[in-house]
C-alpha atoms as a PDB file:
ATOM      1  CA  UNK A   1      14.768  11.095  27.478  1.00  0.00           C
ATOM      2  CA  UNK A   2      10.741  10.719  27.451  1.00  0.00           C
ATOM      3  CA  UNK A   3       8.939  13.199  27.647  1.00  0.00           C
ATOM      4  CA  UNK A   4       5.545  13.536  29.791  1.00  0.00           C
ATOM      5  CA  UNK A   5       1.886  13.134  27.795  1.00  0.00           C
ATOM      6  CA  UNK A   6       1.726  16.937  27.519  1.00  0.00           C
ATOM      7  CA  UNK A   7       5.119  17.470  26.293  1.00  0.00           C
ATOM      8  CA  UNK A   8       4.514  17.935  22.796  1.00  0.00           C
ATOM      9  CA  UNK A   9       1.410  19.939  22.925  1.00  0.00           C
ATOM     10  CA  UNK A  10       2.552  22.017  25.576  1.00  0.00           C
ATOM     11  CA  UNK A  11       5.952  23.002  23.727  1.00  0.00           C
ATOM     12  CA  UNK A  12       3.357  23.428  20.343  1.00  0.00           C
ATOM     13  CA  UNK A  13       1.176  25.757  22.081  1.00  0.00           C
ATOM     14  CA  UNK A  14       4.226  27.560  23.607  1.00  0.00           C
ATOM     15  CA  UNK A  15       6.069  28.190  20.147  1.00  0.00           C
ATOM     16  CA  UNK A  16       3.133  29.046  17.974  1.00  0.00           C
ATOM     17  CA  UNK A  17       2.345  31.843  20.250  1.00  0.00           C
ATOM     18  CA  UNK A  18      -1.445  30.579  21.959  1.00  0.00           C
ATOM     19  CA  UNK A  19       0.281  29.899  25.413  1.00  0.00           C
ATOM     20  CA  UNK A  20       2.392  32.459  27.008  1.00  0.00           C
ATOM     21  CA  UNK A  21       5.607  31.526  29.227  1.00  0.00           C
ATOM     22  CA  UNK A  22       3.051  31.643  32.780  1.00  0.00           C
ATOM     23  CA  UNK A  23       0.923  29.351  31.458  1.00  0.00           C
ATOM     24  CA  UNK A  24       3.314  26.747  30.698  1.00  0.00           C
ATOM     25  CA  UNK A  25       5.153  27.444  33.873  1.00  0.00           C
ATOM     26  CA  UNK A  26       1.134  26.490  35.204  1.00  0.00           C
ATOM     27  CA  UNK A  27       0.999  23.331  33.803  1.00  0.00           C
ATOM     28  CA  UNK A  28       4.109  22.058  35.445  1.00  0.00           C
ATOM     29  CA  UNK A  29       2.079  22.097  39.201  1.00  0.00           C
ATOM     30  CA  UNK A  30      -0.913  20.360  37.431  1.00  0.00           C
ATOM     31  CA  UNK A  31       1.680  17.555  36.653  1.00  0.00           C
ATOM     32  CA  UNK A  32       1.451  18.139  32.306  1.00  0.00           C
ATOM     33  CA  UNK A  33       5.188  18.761  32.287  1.00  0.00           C
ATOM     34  CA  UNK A  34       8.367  18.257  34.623  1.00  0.00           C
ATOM     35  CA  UNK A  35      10.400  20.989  35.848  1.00  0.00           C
ATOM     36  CA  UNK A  36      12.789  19.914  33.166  1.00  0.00           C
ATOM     37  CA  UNK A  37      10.628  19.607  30.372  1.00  0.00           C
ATOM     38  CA  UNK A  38       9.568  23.860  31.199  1.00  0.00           C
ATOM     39  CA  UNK A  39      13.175  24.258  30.911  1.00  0.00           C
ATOM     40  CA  UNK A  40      13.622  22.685  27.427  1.00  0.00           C
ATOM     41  CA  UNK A  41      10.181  24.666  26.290  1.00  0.00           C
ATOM     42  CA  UNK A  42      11.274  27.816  27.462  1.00  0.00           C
ATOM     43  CA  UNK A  43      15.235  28.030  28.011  1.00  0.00           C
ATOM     44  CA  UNK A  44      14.269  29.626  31.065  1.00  0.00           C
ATOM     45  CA  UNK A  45      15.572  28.070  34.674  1.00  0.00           C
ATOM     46  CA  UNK A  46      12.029  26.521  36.032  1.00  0.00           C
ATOM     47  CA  UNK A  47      11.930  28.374  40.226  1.00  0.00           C
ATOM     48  CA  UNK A  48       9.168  26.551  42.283  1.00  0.00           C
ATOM     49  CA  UNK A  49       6.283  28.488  43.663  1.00  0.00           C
ATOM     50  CA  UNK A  50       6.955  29.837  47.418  1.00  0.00           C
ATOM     51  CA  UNK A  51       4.568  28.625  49.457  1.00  0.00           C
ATOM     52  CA  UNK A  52       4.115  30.052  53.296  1.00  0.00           C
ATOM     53  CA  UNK A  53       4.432  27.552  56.250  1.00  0.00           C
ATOM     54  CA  UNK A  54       0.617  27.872  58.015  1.00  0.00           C
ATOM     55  CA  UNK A  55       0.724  30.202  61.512  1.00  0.00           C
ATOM     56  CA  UNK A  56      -0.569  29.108  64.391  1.00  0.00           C
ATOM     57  CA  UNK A  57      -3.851  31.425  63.517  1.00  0.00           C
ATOM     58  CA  UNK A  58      -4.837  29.810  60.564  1.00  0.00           C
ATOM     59  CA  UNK A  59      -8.031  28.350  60.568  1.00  0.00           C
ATOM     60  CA  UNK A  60      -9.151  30.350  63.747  1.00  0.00           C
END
């Protein structure tokens, strides 16, 4: 499998210690990493953000 640009540094940062588990989770919706490359980082199951459907009020 490739991996994504970020990959490598992401997983560096990751294990030495500088990034915590939220920040890599972070830089999968910026598009540095793939849900499955989070996975292989942090052995942890990657769960999308919940995002709320706009109301009918929004915007008013």
């Amino acid at each position: 499998m490739e991996h994504s640009k970020h990959f490598e540094k992401v997983k560096y940062y990751y294990e030495e210690g500088f990034w915590n588990i939220r920040m890599v989770y972070n830089v999968v919706a910026k598009g540095w990493i793939t849900p499955d490359e989070y996975e292989e980082i942090t052995g942890k199951k990657y769960k999308p953000p919940v995002t709320q459907e706009p109301s009918e009020n929004d915007g008013e």
